[in-house]
Protein backbone atom coordinates (compact mmCIF):
# COMPACT_ATOMS: atom_id res chain seq x y z
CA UNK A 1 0.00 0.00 0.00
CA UNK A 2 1.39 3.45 -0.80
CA UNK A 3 1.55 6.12 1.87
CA UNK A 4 2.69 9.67 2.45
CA UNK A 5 4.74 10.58 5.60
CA UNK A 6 5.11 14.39 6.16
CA UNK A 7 7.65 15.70 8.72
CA UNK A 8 8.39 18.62 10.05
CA UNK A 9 9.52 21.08 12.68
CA UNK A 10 12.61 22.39 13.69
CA UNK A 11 15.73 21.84 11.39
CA UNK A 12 18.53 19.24 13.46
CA UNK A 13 21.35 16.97 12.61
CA UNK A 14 19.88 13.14 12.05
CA UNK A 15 16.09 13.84 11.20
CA UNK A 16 16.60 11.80 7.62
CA UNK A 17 18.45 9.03 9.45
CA UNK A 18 15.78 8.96 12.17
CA UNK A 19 13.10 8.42 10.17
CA UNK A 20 14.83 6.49 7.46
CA UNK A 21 16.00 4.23 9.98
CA UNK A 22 12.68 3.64 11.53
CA UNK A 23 10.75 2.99 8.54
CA UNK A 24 13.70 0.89 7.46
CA UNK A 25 13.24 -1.13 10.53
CA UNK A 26 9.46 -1.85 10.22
CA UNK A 27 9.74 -2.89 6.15
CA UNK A 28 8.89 -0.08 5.15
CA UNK A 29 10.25 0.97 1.52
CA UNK A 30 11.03 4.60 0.95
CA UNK A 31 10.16 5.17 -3.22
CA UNK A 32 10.06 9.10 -3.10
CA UNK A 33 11.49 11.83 -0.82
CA UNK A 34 11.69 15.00 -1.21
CA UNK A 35 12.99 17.69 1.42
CA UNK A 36 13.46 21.10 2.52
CA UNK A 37 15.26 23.61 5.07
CA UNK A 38 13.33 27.27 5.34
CA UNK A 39 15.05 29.14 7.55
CA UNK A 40 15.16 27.23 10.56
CA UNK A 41 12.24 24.82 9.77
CA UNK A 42 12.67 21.09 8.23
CA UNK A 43 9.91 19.75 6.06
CA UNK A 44 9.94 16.45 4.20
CA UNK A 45 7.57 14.37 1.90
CA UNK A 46 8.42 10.75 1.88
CA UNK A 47 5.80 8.34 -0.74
CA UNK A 48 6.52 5.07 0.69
CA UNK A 49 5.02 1.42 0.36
CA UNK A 50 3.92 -0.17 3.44
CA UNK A 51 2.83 -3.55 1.85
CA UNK A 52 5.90 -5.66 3.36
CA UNK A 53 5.18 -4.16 7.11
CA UNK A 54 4.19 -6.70 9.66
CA UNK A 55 2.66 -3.36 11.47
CA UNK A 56 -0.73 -2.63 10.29
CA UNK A 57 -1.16 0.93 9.37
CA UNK A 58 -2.95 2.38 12.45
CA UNK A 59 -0.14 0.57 14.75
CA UNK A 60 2.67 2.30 12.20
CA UNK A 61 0.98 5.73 12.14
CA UNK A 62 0.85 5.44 16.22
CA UNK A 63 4.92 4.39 16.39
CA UNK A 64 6.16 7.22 13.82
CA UNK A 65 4.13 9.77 16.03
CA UNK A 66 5.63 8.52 19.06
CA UNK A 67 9.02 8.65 17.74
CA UNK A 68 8.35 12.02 15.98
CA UNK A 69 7.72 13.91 19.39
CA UNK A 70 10.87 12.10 20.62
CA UNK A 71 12.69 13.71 18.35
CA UNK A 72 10.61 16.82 18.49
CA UNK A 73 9.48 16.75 15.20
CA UNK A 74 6.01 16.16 13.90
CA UNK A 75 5.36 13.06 11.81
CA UNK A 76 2.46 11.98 10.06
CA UNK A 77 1.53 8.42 8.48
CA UNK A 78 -0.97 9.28 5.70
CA UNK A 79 -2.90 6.92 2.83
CA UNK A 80 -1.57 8.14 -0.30
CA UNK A 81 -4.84 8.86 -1.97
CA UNK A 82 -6.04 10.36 0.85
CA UNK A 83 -3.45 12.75 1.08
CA UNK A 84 -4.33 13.02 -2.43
CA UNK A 85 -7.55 14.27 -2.19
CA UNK A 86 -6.91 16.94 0.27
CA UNK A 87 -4.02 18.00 -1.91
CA UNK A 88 -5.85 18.32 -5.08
CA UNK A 89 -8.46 20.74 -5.00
C-alpha cells in the first residue's frame, strides 16, 4: 500500500536518518522523498510502500508519532490517496 509521511519542525542533525531508519526497521520501503530547510524549519515528503510491514497501518501511524515527538518533530503516516484528495483541489 502506498503512503505519504510528512515531517516537520525544527531543522537538526539526524532527522533523515531517524526516520529512514525507523521505517527501514518496520519494512517499510522509501520510493520518493523529497525535502526542505526554510530558515530554521525542516519539512519532508516521503511516498513510501507499506505492503511488506508486519505493522498494520494504524499501529505504524501510532509508532512514527511517538518517535516524531521524541525527536521533536512532527510526523504523520498518511494513505496516499487520501493525502491526495486533500491536496488536489
Amino acid at each position: 500500500m502506498r503512503a505519504v509521511v510528512t515531517v516537520t519542525g525544527s531543522d537538526r542533525k539526524g532527522i533523515i536518518a531517524k526516520v529512514s531508519g525507523f521505517l527501514f526497521e518496520r519494512d517499510v520501503n522509501i520510493e520518493d522523498i523529497s525535502q526542505t530547510i526554510l530558515g530554521d524549519q525542516f519539512a519532508m515528503i516521503m511516498m513510501v510502500d507499506t505492503s511488506e510491514s508486519k505493522k498494520d497501518f494504524a499501529a505504524l501511524s501510532s509508532e512514527l508519532e511517538e518517535m516524531g515527538a521524541k525527536i521533536g518533530m512532527t510526523v504523520r503516516l498518511q494513505h496516499a490517496d487520501i493525502f491526495d484528495a486533500m491536496h488536489n483541489v
